[in-house]
Protein backbone atom coordinates (compact mmCIF):
# COMPACT_ATOMS: atom_id res chain seq x y z
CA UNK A 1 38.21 5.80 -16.35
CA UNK A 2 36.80 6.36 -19.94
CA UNK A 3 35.59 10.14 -19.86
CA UNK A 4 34.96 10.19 -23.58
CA UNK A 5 32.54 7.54 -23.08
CA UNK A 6 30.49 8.29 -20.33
CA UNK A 7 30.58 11.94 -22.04
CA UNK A 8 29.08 10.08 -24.92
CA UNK A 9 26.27 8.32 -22.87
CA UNK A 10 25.45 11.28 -20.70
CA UNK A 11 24.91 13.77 -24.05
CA UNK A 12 23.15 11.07 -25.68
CA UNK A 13 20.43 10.84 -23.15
CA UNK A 14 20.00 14.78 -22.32
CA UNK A 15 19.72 14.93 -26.32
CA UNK A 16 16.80 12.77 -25.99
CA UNK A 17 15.70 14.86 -23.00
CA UNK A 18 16.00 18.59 -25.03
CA UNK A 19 13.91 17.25 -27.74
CA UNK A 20 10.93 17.04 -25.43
CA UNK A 21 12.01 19.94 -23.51
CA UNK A 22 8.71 21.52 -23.76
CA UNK A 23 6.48 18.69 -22.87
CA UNK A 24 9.24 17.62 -19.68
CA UNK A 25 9.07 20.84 -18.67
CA UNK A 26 5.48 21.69 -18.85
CA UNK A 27 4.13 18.73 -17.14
CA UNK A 28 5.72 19.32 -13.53
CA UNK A 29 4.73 23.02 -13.80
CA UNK A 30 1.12 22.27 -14.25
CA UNK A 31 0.75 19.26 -11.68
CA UNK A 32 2.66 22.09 -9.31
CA UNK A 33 0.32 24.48 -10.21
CA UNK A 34 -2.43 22.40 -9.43
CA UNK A 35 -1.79 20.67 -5.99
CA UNK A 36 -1.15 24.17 -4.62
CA UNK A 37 -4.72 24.98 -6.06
CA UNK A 38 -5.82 22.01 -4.66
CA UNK A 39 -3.84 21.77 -1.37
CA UNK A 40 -2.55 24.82 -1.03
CA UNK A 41 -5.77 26.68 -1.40
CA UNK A 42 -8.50 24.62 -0.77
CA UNK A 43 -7.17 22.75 2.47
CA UNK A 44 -4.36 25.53 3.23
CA UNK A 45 -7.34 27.85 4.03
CA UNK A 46 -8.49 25.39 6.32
CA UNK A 47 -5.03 24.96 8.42
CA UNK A 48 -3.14 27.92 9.26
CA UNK A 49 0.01 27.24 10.10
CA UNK A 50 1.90 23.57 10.17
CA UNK A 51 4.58 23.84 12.90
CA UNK A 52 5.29 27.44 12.68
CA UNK A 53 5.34 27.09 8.82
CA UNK A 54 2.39 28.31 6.29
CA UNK A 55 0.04 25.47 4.79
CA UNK A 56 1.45 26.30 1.40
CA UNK A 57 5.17 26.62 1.93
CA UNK A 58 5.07 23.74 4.22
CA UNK A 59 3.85 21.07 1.09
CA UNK A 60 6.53 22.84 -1.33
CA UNK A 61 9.45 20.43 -0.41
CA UNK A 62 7.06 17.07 -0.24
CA UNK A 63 6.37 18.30 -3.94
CA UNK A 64 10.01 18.73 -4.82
CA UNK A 65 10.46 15.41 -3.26
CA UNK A 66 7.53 14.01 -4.77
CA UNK A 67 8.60 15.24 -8.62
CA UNK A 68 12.29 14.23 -8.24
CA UNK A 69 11.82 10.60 -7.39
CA UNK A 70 9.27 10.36 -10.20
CA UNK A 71 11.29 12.02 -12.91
CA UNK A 72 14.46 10.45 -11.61
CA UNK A 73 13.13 6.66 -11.63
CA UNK A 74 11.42 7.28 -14.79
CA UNK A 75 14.12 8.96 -16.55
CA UNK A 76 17.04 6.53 -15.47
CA UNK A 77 14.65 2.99 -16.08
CA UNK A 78 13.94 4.11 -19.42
CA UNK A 79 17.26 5.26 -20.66
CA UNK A 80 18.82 1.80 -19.91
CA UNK A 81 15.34 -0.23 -20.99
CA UNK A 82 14.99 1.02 -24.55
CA UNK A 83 19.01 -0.30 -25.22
CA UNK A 84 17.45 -3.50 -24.23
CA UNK A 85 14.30 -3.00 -25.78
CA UNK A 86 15.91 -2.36 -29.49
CA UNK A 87 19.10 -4.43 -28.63
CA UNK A 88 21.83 -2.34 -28.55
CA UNK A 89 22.64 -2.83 -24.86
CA UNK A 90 25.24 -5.32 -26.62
CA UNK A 91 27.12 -3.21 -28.59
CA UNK A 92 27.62 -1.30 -25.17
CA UNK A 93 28.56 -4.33 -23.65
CA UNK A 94 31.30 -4.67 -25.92
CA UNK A 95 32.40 -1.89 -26.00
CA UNK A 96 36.29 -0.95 -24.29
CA UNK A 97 33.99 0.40 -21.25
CA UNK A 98 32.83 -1.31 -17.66
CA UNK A 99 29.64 -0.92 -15.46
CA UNK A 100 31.04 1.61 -13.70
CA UNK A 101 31.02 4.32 -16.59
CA UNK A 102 27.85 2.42 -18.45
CA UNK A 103 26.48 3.74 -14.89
CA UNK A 104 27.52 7.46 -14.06
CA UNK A 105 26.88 8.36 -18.09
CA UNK A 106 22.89 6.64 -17.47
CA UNK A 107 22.80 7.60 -14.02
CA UNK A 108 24.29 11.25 -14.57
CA UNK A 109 21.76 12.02 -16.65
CA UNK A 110 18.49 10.74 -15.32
CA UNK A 111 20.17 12.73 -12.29
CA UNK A 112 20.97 15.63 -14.18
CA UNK A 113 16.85 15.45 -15.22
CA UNK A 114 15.98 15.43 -12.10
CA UNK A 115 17.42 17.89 -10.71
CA UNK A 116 16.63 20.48 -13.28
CA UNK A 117 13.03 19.39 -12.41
CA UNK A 118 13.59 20.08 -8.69
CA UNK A 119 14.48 23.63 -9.78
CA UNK A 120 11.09 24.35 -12.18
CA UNK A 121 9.05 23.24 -9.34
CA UNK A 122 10.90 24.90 -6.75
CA UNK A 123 10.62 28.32 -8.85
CA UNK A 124 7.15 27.66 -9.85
CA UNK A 125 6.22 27.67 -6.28
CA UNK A 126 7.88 30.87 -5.45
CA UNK A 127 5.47 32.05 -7.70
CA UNK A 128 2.45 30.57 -5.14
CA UNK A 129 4.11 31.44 -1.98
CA UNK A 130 7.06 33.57 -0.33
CA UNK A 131 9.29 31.01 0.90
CA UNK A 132 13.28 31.25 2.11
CA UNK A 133 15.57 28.63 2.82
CA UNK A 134 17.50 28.34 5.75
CA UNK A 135 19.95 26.11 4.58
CA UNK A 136 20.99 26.32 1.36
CA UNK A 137 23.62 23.86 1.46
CA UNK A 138 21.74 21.63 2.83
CA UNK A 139 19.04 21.69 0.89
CA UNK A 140 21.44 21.66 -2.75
CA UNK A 141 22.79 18.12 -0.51
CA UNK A 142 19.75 16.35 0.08
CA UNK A 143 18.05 17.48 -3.68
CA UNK A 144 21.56 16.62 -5.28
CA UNK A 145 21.74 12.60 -3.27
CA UNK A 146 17.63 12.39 -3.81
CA UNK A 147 18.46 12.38 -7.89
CA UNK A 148 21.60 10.16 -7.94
CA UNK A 149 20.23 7.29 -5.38
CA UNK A 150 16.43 7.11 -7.17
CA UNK A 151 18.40 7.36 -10.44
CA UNK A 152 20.01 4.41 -9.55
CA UNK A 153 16.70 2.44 -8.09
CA UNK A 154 15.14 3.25 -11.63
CA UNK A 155 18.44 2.03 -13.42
CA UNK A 156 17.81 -1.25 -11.48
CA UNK A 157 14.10 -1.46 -11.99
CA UNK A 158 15.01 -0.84 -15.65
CA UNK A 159 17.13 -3.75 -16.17
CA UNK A 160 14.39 -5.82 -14.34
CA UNK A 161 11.60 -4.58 -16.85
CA UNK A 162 10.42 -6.62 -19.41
CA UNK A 163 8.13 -4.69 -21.23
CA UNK A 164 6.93 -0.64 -20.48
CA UNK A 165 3.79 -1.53 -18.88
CA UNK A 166 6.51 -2.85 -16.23
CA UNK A 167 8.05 0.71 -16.42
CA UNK A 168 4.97 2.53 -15.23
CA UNK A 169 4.56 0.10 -12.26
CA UNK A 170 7.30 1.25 -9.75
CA UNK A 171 6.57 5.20 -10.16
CA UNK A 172 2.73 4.84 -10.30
CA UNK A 173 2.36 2.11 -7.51
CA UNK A 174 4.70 2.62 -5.01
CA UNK A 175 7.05 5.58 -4.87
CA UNK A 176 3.73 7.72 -5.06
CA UNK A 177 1.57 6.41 -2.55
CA UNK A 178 5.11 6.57 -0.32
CA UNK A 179 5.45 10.11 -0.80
CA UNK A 180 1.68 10.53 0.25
CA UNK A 181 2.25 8.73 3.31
CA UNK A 182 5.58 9.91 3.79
CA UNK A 183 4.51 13.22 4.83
CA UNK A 184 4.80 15.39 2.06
CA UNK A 185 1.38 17.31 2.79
CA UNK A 186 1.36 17.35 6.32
CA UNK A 187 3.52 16.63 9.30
CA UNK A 188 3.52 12.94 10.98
CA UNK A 189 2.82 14.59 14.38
CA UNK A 190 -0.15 15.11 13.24
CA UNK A 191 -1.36 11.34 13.09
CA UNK A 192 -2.07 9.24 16.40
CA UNK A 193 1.13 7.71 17.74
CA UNK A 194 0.27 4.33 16.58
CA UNK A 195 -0.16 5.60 13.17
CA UNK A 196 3.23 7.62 13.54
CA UNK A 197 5.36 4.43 14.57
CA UNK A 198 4.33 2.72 11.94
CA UNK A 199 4.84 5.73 9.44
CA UNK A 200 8.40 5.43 10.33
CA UNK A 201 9.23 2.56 8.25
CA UNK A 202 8.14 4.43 5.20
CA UNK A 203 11.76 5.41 3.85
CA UNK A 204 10.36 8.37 2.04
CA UNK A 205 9.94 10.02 5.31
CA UNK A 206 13.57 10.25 6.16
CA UNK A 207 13.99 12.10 2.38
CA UNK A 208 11.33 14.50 3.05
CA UNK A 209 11.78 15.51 6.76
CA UNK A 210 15.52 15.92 5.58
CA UNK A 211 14.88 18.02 3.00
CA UNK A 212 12.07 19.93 4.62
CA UNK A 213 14.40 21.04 7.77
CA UNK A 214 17.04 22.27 4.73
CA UNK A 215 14.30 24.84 4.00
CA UNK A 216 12.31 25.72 7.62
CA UNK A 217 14.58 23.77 10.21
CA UNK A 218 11.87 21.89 11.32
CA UNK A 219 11.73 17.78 10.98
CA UNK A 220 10.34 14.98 11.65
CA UNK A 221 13.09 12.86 12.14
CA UNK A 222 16.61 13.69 13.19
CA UNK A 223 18.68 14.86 10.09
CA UNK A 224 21.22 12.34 10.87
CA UNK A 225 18.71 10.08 10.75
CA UNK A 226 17.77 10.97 6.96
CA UNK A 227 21.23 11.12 5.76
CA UNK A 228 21.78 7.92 7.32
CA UNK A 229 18.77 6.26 5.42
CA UNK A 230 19.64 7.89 1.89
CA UNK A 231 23.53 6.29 2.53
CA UNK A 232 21.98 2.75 3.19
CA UNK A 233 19.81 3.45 0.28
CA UNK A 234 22.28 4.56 -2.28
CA UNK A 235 25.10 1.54 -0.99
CA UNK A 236 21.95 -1.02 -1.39
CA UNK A 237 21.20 0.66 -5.12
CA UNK A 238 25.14 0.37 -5.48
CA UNK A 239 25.68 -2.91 -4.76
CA UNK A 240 22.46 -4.33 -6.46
CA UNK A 241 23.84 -2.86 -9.49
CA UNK A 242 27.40 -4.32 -9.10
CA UNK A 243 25.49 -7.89 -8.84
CA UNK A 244 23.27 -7.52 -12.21
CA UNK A 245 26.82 -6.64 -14.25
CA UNK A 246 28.87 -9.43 -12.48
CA UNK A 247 25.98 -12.04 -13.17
CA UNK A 248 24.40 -10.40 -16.34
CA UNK A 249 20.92 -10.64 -14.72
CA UNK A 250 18.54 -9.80 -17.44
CA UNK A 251 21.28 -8.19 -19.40
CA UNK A 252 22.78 -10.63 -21.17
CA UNK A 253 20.45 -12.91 -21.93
């Protein structure tokens, strides 16, 4: 394993990261600020209580969940599309290192992003609402596999872009409108069973229910259930990405 290289990679990208510190930090703390002014407030003083859990603390993981995925696909399609983009991705290629470590240095830090992320928004919304969690180790589990799996979906749906408007299309047009249906501002018992069956095929679901029983122990879905779908997720990511470098899909040509 080449350390010194994927050390290389990984600083390289959170370099890029710490120059817009301000404006990547400062973004998810005002779109937190306002859904709780929006949800939390306005529709929060409308419903009590969401299975034994207050309106406003209730949302705060589907908005962790929500955040992460973003950042992470947008962080980890970007970092490998702009080597492609101004054509260095073949002077990586050439270099004395595999996939593997071209992989952990990208993925590590669009993960690493993430995650730090995860922890504005979470301490942003202690500043809304008093909220505990119950299992802290848990929780740090399902935030920590949430970063590295969508860090790998966005390294994949980098290599696949072919300009940036493609960039924008996987973060605006589907992984949000799957966190919105996925539960992440209200609890799927709450729709009609027909509407409930069907909202079980939206993967997201798993992620949030998982991470929301980490902070209230109270899910949607079985927790195996959720760890079960992030594994399939992260192998599927794994193995997708194992097929572009073996075939140099959209890499080396």
């Amino acid at each position: 394993m080449n350390f010194p290289a994927i050390w290389a990679i990984y600083v390289y990208e959170m370099k890029r990261f710490f120059r817009t510190l301000m404006e990547s930090l400062l973004s998810p703390v005002i779109s937190t600020s306002l859904y709780f002014v929006v949800f939390g407030a306005a529709i929060g003083s409308r419903i009590d209580q969401v299975e034994g859990v207050t309106y406003g603390a209730f949302i705060v993981p589907g908005l962790i969940m929500l955040s992460v995925m973003t950042q992470a696909i947008s962080n980890a399609s970007f970092g490998i599309y702009f080597p492609k983009f101004i054509g260095t991705i073949f002077e990586l290629l050439s270099a004395p290192i595999n996939f593997l470590e071209i992989v952990i240095g990208y993925v590590g830090a669009a993960a690493t992003k993430a995650l730090l992320i995860g922890v504005i928004i979470l301490i942003t919304a202690k500043l809304f609402v008093d909220i505990e969690v119950m299992h802290p180790g848990a929780m740090i589990a399902f935030l920590l596999l949430t970063c590295v799996s969508f860090s790998l979906f966005g390294f994949i749906f980098g290599i696949w872009s072919q300009n940036f408007q493609q960039l924008q299309l996987i973060p605006l047009l589907v992984i949000t409108p799957l966190v919105f249906l996925g539960g992440a501002f209200y609890s799927i018992s709450m729709l009609p069973p027909s509407w409930q069956t069907v909202t079980l095929f939206n993967p997201v679901v798993y992620l949030i229910s998982g991470f929301r029983w980490s902070f209230f122990g109270v899910s949607d879905v079985p927790v195996v259930a959720s760890l079960i779908a992030i594994g399939v997720f992260t192998a599927l990511c794994l193995g997708v990405i194992w097929w572009i470098f073996k075939t140099g899909y959209r890499i080396k040509s």
